[in-house]
Protein backbone atom coordinates (compact mmCIF):
# COMPACT_ATOMS: atom_id res chain seq x y z
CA UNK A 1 -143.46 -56.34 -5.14
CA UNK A 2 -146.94 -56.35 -4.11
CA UNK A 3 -149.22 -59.11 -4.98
CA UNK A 4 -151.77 -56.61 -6.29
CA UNK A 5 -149.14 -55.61 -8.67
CA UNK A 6 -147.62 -59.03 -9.22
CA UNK A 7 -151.79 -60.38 -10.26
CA UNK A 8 -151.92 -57.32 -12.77
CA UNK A 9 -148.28 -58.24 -14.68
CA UNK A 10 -149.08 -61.92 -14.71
CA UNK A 11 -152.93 -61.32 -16.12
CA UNK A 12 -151.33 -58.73 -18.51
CA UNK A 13 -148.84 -61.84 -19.75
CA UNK A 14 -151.12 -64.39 -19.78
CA UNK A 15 -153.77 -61.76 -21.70
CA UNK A 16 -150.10 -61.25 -24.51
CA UNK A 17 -150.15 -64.23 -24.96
CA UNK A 18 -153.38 -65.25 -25.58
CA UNK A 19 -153.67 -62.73 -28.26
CA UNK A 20 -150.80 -63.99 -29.68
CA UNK A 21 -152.11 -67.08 -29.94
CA UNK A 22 -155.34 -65.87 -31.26
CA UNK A 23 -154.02 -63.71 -33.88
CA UNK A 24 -151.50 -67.00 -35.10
CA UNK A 25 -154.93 -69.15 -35.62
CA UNK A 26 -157.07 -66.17 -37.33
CA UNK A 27 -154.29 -66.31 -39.82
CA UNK A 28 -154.00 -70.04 -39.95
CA UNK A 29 -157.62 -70.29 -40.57
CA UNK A 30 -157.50 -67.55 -43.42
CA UNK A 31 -153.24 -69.12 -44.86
CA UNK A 32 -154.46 -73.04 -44.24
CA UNK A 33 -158.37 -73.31 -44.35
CA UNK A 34 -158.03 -77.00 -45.09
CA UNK A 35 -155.93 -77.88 -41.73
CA UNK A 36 -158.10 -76.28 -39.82
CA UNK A 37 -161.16 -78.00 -41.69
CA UNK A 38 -159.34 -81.66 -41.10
CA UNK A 39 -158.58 -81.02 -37.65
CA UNK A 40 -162.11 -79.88 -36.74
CA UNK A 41 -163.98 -82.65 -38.82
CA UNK A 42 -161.23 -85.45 -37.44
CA UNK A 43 -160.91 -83.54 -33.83
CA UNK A 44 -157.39 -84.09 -34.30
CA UNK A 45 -155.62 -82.00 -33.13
CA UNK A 46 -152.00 -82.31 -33.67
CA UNK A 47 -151.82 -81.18 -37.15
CA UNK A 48 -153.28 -77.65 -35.94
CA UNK A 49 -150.55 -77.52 -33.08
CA UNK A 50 -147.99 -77.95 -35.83
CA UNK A 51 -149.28 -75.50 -38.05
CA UNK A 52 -149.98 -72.67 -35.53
CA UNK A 53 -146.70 -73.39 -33.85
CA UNK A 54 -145.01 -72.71 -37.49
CA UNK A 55 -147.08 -69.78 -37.94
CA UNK A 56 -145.79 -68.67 -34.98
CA UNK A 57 -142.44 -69.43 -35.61
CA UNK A 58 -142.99 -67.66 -38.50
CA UNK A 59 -143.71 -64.34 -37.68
CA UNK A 60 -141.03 -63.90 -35.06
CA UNK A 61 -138.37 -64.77 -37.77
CA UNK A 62 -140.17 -62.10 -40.06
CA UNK A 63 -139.93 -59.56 -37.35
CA UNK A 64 -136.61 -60.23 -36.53
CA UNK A 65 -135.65 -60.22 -39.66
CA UNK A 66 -137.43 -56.53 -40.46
CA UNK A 67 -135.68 -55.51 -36.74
């Protein structure tokens, strides 16, 4: 595989996931207003890593669940 092509799968994962990610805190921040509120005022963190990672967790057992 070329490395041209090999640079244009790995940016096309790393952009997937991203949006992933992205799309997992809109929600948060619309499902959970007050975690993200906390962990911006407190600029902790680890609350909002939980959350999104359940939110995350979330949706793939939805869509598993639908497949």
């Amino acid at each position: 595989m070329s490395s041209s092509r090999l640079s244009v799968s790995l940016s096309a994962g790393i952009a997937g996931i991203a949006a992933i990610f992205a799309g997992a805190l809109i929600w948060l921040l619309l499902s959970d207003p007050v975690t993200v509120a906390d962990a911006v005022e407190t600029g902790e963190v680890a609350p909002l890593v939980a959350e999104l990672a359940n939110a995350i967790y979330q949706a793939l057992l939805s869509l598993l669940d639908y497949l």
